[in-house]
N, C-alpha and C. Protein backbone atom coordinates (compact mmCIF):
# COMPACT_ATOMS: atom_id res chain seq x y z
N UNK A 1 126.15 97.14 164.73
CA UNK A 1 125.01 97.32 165.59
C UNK A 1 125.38 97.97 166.92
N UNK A 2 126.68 98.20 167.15
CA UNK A 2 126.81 99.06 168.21
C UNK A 2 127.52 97.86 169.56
N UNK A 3 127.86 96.62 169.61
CA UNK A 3 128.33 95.70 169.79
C UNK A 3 129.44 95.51 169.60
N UNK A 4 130.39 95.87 171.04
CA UNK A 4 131.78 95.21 170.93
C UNK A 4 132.67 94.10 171.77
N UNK A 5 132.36 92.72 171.11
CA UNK A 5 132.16 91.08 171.96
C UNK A 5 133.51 90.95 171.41
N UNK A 6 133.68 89.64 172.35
CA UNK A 6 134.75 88.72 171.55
C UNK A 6 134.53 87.09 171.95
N UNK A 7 134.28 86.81 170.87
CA UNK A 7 133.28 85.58 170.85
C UNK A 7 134.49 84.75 169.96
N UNK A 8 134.58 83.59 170.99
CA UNK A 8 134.95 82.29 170.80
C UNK A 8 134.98 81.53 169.07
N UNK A 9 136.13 81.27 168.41
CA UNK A 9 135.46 80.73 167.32
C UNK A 9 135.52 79.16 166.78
N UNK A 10 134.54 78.57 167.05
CA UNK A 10 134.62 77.41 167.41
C UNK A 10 134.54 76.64 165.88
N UNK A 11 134.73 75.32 165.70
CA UNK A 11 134.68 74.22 164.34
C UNK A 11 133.59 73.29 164.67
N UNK A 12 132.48 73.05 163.52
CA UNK A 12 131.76 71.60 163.37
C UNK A 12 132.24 70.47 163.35
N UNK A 13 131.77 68.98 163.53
CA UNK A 13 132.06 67.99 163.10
C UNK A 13 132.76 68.12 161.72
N UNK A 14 132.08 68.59 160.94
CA UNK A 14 132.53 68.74 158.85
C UNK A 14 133.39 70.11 158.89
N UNK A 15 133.94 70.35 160.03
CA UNK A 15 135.30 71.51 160.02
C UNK A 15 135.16 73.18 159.27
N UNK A 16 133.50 73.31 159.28
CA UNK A 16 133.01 74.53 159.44
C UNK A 16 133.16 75.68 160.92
N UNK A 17 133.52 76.33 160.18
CA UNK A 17 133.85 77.60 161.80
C UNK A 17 132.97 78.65 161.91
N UNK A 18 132.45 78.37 162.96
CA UNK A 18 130.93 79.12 163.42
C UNK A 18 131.54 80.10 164.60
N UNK A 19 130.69 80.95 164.79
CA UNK A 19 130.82 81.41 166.03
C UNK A 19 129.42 81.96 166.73
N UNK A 20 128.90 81.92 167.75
CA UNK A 20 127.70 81.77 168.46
C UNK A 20 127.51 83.91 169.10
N UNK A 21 126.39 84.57 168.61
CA UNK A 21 126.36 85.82 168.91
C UNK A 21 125.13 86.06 169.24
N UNK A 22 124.84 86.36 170.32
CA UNK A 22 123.43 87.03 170.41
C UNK A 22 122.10 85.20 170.50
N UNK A 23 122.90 84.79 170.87
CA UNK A 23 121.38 83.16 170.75
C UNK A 23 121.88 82.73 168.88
N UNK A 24 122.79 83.12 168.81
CA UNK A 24 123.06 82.73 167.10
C UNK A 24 123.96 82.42 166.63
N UNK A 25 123.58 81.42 165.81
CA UNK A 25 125.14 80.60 165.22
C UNK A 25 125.38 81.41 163.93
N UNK A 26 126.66 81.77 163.60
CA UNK A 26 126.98 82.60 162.51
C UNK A 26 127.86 81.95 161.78
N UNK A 27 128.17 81.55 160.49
CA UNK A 27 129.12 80.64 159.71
C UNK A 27 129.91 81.67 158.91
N UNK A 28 131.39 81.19 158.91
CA UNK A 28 132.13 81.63 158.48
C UNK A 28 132.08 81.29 156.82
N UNK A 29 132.15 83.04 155.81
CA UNK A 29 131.55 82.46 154.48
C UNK A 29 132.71 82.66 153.91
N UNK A 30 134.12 83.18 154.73
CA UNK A 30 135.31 83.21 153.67
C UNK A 30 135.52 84.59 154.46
N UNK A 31 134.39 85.20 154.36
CA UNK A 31 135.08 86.70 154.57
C UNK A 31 134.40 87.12 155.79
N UNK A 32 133.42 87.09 156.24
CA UNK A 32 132.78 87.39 157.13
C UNK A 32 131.60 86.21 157.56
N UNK A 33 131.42 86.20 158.98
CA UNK A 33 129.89 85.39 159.65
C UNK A 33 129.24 85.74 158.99
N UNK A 34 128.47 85.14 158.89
CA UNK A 34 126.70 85.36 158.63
C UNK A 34 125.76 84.37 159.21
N UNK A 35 124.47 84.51 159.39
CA UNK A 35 123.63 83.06 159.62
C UNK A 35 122.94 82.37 158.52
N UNK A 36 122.88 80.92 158.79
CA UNK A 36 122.38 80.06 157.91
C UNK A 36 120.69 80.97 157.97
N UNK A 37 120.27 80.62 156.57
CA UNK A 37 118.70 80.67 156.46
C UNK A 37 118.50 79.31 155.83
N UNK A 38 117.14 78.90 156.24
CA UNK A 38 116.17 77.59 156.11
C UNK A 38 114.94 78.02 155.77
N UNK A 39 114.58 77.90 154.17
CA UNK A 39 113.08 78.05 154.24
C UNK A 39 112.72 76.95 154.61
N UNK A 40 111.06 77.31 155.38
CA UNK A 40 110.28 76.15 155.90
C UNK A 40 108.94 75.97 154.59
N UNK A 41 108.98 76.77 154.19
CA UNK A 41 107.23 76.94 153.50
C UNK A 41 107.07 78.49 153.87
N UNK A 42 106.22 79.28 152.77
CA UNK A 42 105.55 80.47 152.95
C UNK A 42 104.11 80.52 153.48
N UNK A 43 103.99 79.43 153.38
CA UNK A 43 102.30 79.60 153.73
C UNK A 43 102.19 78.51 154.92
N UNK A 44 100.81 78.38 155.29
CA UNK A 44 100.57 76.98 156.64
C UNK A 44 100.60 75.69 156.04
N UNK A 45 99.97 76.02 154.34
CA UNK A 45 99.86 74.38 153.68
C UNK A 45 101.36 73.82 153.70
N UNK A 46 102.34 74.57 153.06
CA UNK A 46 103.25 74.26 152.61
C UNK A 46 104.56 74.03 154.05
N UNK A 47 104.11 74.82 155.04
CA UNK A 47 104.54 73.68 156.83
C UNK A 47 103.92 72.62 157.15
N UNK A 48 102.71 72.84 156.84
CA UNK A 48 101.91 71.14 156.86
C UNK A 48 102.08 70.13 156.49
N UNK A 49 102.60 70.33 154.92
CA UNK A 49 103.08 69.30 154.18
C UNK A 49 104.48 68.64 154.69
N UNK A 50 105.14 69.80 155.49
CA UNK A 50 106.54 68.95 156.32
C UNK A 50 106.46 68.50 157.41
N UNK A 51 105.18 68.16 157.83
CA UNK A 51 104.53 67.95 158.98
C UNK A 51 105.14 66.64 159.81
N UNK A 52 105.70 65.81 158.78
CA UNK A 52 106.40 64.23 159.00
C UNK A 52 107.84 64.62 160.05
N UNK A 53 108.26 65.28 159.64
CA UNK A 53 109.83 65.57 160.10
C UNK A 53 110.93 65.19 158.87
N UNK A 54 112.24 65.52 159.56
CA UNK A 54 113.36 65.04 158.76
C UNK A 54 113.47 64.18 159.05
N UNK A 55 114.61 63.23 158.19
CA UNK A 55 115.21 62.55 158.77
C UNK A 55 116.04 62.58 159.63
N UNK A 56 117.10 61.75 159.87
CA UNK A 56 117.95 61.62 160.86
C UNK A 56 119.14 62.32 160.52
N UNK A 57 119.32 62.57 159.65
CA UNK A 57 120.58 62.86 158.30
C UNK A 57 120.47 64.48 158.26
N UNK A 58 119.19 64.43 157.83
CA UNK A 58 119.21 65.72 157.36
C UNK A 58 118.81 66.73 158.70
N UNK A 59 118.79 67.01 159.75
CA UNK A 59 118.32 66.76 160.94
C UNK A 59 119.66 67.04 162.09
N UNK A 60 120.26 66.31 161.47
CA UNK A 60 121.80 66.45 162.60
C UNK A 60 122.30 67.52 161.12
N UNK A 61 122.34 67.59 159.90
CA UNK A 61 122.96 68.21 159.26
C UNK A 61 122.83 69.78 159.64
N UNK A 62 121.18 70.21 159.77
CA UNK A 62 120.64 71.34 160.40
C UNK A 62 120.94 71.65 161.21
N UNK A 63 121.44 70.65 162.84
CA UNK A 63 121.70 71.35 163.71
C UNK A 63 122.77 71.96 163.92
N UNK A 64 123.98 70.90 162.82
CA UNK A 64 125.28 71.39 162.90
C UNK A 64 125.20 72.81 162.30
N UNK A 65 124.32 73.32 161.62
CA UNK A 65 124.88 74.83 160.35
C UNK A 65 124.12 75.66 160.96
N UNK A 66 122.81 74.90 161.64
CA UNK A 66 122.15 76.35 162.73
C UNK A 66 122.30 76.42 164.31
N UNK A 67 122.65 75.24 164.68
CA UNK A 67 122.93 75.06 166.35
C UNK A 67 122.21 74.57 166.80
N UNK A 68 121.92 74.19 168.29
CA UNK A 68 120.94 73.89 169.10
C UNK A 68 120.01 74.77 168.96
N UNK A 69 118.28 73.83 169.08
CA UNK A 69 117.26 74.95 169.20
C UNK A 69 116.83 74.94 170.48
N UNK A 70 117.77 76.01 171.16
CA UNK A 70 117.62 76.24 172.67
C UNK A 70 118.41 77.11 172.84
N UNK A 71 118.02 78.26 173.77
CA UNK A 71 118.21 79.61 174.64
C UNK A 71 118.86 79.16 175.93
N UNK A 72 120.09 79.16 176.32
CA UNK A 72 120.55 78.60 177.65
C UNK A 72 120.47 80.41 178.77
N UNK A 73 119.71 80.21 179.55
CA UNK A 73 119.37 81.28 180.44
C UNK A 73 119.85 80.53 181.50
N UNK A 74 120.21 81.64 182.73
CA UNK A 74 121.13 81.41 183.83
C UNK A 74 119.90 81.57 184.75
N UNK A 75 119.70 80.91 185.09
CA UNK A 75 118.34 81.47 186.75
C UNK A 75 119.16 81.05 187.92
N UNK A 76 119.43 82.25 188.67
CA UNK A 76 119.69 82.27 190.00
C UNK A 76 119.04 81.71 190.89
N UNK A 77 119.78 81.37 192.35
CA UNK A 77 118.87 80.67 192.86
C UNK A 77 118.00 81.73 194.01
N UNK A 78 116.90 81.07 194.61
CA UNK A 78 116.14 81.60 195.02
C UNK A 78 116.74 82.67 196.67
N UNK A 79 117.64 82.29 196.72
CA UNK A 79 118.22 82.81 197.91
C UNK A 79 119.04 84.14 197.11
N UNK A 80 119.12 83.97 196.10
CA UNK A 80 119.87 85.40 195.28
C UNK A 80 119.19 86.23 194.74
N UNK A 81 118.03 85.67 194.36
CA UNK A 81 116.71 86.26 193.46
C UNK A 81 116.06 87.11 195.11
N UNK A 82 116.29 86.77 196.06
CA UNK A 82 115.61 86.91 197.11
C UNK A 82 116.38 88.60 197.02
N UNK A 83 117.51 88.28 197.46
CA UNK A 83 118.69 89.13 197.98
C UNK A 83 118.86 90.35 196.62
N UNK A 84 118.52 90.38 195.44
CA UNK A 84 118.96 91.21 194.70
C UNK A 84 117.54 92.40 194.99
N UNK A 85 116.71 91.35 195.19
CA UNK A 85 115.00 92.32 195.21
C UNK A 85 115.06 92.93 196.43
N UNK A 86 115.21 92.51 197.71
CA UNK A 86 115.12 93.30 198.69
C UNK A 86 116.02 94.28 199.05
N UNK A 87 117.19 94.09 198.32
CA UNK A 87 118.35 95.49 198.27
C UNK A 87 118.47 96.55 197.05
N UNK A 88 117.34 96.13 196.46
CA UNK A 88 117.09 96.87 195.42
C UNK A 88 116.40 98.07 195.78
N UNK A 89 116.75 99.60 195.46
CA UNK A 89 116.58 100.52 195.83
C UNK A 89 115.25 100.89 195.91
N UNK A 90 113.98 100.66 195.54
CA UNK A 90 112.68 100.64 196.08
C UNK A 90 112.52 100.03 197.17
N UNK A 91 112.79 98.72 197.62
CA UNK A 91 112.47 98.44 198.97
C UNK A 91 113.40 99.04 199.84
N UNK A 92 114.71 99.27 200.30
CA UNK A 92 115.37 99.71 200.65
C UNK A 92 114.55 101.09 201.20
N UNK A 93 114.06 102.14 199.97
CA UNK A 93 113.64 103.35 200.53
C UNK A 93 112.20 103.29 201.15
N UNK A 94 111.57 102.02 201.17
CA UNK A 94 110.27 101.70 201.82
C UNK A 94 110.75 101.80 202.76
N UNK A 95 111.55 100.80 203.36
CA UNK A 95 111.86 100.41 204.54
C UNK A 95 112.62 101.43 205.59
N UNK A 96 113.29 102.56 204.74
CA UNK A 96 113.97 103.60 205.42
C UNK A 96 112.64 104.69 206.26
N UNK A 97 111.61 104.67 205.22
CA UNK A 97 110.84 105.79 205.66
C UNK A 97 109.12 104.69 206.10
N UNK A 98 109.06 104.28 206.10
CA UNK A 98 108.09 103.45 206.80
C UNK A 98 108.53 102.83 208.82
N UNK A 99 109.99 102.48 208.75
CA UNK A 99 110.34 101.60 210.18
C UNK A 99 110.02 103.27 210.50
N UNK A 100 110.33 104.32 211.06
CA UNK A 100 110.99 105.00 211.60
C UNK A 100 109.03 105.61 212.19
N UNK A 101 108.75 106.18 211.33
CA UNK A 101 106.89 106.32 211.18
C UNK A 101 106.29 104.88 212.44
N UNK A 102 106.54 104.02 211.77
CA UNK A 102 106.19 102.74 212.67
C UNK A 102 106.50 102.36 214.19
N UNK A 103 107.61 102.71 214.63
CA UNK A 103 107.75 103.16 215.55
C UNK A 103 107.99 104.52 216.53
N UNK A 104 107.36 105.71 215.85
CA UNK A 104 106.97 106.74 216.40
C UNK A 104 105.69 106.76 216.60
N UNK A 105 105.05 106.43 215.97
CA UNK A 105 103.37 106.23 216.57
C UNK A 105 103.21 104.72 217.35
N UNK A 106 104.10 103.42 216.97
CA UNK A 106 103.61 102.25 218.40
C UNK A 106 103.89 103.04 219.61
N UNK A 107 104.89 104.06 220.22
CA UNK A 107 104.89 103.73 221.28
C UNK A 107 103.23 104.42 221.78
N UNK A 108 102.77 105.57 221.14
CA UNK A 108 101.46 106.07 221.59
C UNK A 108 100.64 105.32 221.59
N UNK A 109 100.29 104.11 220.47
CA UNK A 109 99.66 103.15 220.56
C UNK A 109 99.34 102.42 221.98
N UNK A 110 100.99 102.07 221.97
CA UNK A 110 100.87 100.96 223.21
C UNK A 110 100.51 101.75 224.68
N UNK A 111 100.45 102.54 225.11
CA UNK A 111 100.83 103.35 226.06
C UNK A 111 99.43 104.02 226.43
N UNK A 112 98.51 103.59 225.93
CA UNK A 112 97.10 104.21 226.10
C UNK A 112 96.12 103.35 226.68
């Protein structure tokens, strides 16, 4: 895909070796990663009908072969989020050609 990582290759509890790419757990099949697939049902009846949940068993078994179902995103804090936007080259060129305008016409302003 045009992707050149080097990603960590980590072991399960049951001594499966995964490695995590892109938000994705990939299992080692002998020769190459791949990701687990889970049918749920093709249709809404047939998700409905699993509507109960797993068990406990089967449940931790899933999370180990597909991972956590969660996206870990980094949010900066607001003092950085602040600082990346206002030095970001649109405001920057506001501010170059707006101050300069702004104070060539206050002083006529004030002065009348």
């Amino acid at each position: 895909l045009g992707f050149t990582t080097v990603c960590p290759v980590r072991v399960t509890p049951s001594g499966q070796r995964y490695i995590r790419f892109q938000h994705q757990q990939l299992l080692w099949t002998g020769k190459t990663f791949e990701a687990e697939h889970i049918a749920v049902g093709g249709t809404v009846d047939a998700l409905m009908k699993c509507g109960i949940g797993l068990a406990s068993q089967a449940a931790a078994a899933r999370e180990e072969r597909l991972g956590p179902n969660c996206i870990p995103v980094e949010v900066p804090s607001w003092l950085a989020t602040a600082a990346t936007e206002l030095c970001s080259f649109f405001y920057v060129y506001q501010l170059t050609i707006m101050w300069p305008f702004f104070y060539w016409k206050y002083w006529k302003i004030s002065t009348c």
